[in-house]
N, C-alpha and C. Protein backbone atom coordinates (compact mmCIF):
# COMPACT_ATOMS: atom_id res chain seq x y z
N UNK A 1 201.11 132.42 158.21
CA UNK A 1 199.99 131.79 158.90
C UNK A 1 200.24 130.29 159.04
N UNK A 2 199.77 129.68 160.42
CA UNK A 2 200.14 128.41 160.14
C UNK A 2 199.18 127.50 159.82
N UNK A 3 199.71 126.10 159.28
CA UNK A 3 198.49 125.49 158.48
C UNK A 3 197.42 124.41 159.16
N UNK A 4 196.12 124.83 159.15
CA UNK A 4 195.43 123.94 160.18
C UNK A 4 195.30 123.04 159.61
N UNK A 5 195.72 121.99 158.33
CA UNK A 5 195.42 121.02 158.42
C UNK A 5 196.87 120.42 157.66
N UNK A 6 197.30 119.48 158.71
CA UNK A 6 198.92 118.61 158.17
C UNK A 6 198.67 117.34 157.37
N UNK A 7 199.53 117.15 157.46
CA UNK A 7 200.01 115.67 156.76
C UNK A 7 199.85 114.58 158.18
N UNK A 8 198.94 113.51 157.80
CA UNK A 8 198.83 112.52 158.27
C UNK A 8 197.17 113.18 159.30
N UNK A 9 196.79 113.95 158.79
CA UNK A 9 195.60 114.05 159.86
C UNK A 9 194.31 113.39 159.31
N UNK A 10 193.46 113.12 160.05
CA UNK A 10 192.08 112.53 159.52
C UNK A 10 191.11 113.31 159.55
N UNK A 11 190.69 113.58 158.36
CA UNK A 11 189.64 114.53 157.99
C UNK A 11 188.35 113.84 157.34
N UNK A 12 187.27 114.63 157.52
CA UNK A 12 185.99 114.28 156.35
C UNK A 12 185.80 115.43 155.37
N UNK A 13 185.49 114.68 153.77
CA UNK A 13 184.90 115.66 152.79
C UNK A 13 183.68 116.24 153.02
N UNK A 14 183.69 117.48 153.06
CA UNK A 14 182.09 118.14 153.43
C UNK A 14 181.51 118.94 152.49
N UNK A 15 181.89 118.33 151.06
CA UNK A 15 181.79 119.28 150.00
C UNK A 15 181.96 118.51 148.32
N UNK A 16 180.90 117.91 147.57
CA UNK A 16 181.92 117.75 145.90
C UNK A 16 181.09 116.10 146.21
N UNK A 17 181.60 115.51 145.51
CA UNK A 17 181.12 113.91 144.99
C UNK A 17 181.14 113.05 145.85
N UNK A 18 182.73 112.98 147.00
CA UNK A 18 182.85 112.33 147.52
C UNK A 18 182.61 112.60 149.22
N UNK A 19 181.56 113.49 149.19
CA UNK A 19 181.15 114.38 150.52
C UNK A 19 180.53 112.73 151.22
N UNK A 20 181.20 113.28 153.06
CA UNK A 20 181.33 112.23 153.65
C UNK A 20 182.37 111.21 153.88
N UNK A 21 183.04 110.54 153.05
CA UNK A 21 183.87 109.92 152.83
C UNK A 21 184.92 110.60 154.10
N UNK A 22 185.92 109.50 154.68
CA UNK A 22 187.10 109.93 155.27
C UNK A 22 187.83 108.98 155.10
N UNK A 23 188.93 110.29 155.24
CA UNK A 23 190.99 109.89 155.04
C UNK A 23 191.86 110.48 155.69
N UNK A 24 193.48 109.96 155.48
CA UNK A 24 194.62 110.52 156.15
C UNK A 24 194.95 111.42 154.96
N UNK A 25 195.44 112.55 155.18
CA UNK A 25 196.14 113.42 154.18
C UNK A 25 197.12 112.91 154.26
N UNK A 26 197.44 113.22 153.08
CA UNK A 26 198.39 112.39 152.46
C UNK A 26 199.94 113.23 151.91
N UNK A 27 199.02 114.39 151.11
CA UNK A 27 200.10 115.77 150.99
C UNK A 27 199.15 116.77 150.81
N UNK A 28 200.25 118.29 151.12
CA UNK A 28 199.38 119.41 151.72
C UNK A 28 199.90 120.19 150.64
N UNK A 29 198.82 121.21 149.64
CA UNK A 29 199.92 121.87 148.93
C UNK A 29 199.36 123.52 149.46
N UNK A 30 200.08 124.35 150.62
CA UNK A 30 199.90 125.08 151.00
C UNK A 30 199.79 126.48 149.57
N UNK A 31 200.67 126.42 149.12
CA UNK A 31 200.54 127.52 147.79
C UNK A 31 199.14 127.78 147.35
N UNK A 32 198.46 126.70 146.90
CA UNK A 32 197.32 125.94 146.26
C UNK A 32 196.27 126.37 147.43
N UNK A 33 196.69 126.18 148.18
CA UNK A 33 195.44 125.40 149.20
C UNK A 33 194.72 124.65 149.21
N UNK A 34 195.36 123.45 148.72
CA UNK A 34 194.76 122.01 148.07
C UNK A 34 195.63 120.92 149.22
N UNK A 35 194.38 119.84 149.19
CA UNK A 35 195.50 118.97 150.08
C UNK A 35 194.89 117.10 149.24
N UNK A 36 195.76 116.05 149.41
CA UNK A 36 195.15 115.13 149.08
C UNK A 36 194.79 114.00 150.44
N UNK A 37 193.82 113.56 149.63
CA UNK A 37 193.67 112.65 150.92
C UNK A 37 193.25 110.92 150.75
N UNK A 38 193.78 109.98 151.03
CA UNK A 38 193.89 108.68 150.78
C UNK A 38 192.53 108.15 149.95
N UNK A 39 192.20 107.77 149.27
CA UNK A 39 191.15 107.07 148.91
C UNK A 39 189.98 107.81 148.49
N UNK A 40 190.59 109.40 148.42
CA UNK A 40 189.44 110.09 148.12
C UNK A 40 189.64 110.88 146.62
N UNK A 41 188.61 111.61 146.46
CA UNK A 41 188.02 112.22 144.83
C UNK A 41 189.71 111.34 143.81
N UNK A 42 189.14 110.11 143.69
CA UNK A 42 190.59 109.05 142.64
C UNK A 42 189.95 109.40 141.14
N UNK A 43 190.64 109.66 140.95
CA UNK A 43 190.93 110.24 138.93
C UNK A 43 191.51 109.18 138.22
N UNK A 44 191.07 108.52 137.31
CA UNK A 44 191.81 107.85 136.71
C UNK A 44 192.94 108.48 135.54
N UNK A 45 193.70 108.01 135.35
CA UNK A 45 194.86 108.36 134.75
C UNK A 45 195.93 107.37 133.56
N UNK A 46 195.87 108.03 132.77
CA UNK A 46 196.81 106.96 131.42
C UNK A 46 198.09 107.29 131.52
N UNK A 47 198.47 106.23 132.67
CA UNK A 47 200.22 105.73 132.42
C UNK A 47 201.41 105.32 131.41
N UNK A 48 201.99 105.47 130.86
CA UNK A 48 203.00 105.10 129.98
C UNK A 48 204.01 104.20 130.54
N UNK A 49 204.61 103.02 129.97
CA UNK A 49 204.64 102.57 130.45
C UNK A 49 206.71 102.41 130.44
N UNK A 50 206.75 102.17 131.79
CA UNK A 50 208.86 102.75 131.94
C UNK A 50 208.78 101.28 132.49
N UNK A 51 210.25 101.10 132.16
CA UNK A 51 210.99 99.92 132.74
C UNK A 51 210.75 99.30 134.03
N UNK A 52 210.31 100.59 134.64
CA UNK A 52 210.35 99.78 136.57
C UNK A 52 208.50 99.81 136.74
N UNK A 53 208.06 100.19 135.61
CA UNK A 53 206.29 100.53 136.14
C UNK A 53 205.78 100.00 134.67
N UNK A 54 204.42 99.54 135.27
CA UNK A 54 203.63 98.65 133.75
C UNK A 54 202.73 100.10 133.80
N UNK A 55 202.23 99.93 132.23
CA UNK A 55 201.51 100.68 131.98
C UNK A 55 200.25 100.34 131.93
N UNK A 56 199.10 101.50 131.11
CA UNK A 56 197.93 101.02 131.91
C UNK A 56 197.09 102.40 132.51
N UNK A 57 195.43 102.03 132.42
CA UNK A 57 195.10 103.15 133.22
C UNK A 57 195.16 102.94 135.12
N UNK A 58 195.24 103.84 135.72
CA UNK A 58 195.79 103.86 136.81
C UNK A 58 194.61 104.89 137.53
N UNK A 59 194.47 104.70 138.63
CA UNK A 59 194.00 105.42 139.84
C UNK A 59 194.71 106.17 140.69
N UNK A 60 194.52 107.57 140.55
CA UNK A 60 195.72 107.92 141.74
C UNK A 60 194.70 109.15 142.43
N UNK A 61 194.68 109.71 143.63
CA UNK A 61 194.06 110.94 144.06
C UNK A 61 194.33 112.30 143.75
N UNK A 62 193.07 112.85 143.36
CA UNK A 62 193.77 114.16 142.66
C UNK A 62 193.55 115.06 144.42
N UNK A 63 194.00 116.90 144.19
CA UNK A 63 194.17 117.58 145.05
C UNK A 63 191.94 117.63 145.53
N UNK A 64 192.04 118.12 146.73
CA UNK A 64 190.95 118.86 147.21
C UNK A 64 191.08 120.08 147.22
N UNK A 65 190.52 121.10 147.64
CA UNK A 65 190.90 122.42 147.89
C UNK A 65 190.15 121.94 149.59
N UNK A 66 191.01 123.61 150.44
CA UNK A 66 190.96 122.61 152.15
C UNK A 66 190.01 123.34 152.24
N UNK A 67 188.80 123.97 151.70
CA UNK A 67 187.50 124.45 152.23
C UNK A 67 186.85 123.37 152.50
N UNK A 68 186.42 121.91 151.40
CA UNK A 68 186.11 121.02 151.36
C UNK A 68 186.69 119.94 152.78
N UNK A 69 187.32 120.33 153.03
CA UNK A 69 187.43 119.35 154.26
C UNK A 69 187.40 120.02 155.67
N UNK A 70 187.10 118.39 156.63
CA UNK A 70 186.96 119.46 157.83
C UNK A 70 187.86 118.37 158.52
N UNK A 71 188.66 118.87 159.60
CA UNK A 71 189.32 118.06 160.58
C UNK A 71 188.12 117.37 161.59
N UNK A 72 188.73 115.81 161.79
CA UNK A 72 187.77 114.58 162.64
C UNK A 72 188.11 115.08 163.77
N UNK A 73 187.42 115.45 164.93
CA UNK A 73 187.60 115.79 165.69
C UNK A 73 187.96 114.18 167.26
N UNK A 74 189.18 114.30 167.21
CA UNK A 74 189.49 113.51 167.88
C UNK A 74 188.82 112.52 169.18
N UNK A 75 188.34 113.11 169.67
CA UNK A 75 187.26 112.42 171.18
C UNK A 75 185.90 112.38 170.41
N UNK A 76 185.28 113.15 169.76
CA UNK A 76 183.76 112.45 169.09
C UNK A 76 184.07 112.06 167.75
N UNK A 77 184.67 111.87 167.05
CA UNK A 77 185.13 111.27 165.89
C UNK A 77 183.79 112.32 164.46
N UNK A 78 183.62 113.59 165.20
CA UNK A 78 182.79 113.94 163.96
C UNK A 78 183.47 115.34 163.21
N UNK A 79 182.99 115.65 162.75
CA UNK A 79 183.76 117.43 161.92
C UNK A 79 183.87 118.09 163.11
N UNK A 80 185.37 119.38 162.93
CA UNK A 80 185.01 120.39 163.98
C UNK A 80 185.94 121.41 163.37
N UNK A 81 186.08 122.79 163.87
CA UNK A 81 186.92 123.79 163.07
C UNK A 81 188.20 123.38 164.19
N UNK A 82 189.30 123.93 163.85
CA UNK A 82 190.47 123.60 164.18
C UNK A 82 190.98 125.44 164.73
N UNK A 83 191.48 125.61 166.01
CA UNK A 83 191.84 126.62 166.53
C UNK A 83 193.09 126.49 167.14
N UNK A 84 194.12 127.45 167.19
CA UNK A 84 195.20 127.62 167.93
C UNK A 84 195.22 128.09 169.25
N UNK A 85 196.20 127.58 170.28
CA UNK A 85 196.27 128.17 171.38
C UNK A 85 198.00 127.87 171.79
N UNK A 86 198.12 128.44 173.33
CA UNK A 86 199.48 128.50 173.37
C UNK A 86 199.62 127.76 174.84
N UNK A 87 199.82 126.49 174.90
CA UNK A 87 200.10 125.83 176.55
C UNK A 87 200.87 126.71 177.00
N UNK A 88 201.16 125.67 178.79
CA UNK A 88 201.54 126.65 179.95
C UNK A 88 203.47 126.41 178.92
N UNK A 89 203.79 125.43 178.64
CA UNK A 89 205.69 125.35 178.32
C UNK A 89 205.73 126.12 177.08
N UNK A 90 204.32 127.12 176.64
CA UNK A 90 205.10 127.68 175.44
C UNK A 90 204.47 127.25 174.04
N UNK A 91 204.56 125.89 173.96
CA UNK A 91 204.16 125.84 172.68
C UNK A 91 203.04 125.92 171.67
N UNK A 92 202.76 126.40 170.15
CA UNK A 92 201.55 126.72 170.12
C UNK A 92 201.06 125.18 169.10
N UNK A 93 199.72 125.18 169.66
CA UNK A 93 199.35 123.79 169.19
C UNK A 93 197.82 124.17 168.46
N UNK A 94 197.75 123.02 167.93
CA UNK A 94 196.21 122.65 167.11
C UNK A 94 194.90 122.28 167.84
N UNK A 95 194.05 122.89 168.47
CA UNK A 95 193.10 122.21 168.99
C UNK A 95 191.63 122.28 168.66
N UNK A 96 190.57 120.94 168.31
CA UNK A 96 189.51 120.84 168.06
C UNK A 96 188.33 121.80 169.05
N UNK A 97 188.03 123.12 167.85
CA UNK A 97 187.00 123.71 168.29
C UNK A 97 186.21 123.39 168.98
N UNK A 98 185.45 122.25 168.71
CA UNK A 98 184.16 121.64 169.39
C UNK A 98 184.66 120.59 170.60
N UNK A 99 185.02 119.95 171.02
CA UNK A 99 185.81 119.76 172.19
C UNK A 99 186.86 120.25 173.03
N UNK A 100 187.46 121.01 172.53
CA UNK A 100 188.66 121.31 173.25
C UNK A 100 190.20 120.36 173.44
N UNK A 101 189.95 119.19 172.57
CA UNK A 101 190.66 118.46 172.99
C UNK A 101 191.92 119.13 171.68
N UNK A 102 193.38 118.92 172.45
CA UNK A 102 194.31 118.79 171.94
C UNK A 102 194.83 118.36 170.84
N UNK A 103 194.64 118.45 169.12
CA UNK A 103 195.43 117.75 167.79
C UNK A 103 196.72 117.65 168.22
N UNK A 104 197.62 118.19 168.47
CA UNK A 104 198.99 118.22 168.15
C UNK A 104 200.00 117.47 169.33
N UNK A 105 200.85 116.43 168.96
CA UNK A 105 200.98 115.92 170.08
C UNK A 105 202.90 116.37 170.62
């Protein structure tokens, strides 16, 4: 199956603490079905501290699961479900349910 939501797309949380909030994904962990996304649900974390990195507590983003998010729908900038189709040269692409407009470039 292929995955409706990639790396580098802009999504909103629609689900959990940080519902509302938007980001770029950042990484996708398809196994999981978890994805992270910039600036969102941040966990703090106790670093140790190595030669090239100070130690210290630290902020880093933990996973979402991708129920919680919805793809920004490109031309109205609000949530929309994400559907496949197949242009006239063949290829199959990503496109925003609620507009019709084209994700995949």
């Amino acid at each position: 199956m292929a995955a409706k939501i990639k790396k580098n797309d802009r999504v909103i949380v629609i689900a959990g603490k940080d519902k509302g909030k938007t980001g770029e994904v950042i990484e996708v962990f398809p196994e999981a079905n978890r994805v992270k996304v910039r600036g969102v649900n941040l966990v703090k974390k106790h670093q140790r501290q190595t030669p090239m990195q100070q130690g210290g507590i630290v902020e880093i983003e933990a996973a979402l699961h991708v129920s919680n998010v919805a793809h920004i729908d490109p031309k109205t900038n609000k949530p929309t479900r994400v559907g496949f189709k197949t242009l006239e040269d063949g290829r199959k692409v990503r496109f925003a349910k609620a507009s019709g407009e084209v994700i995949d470039r």
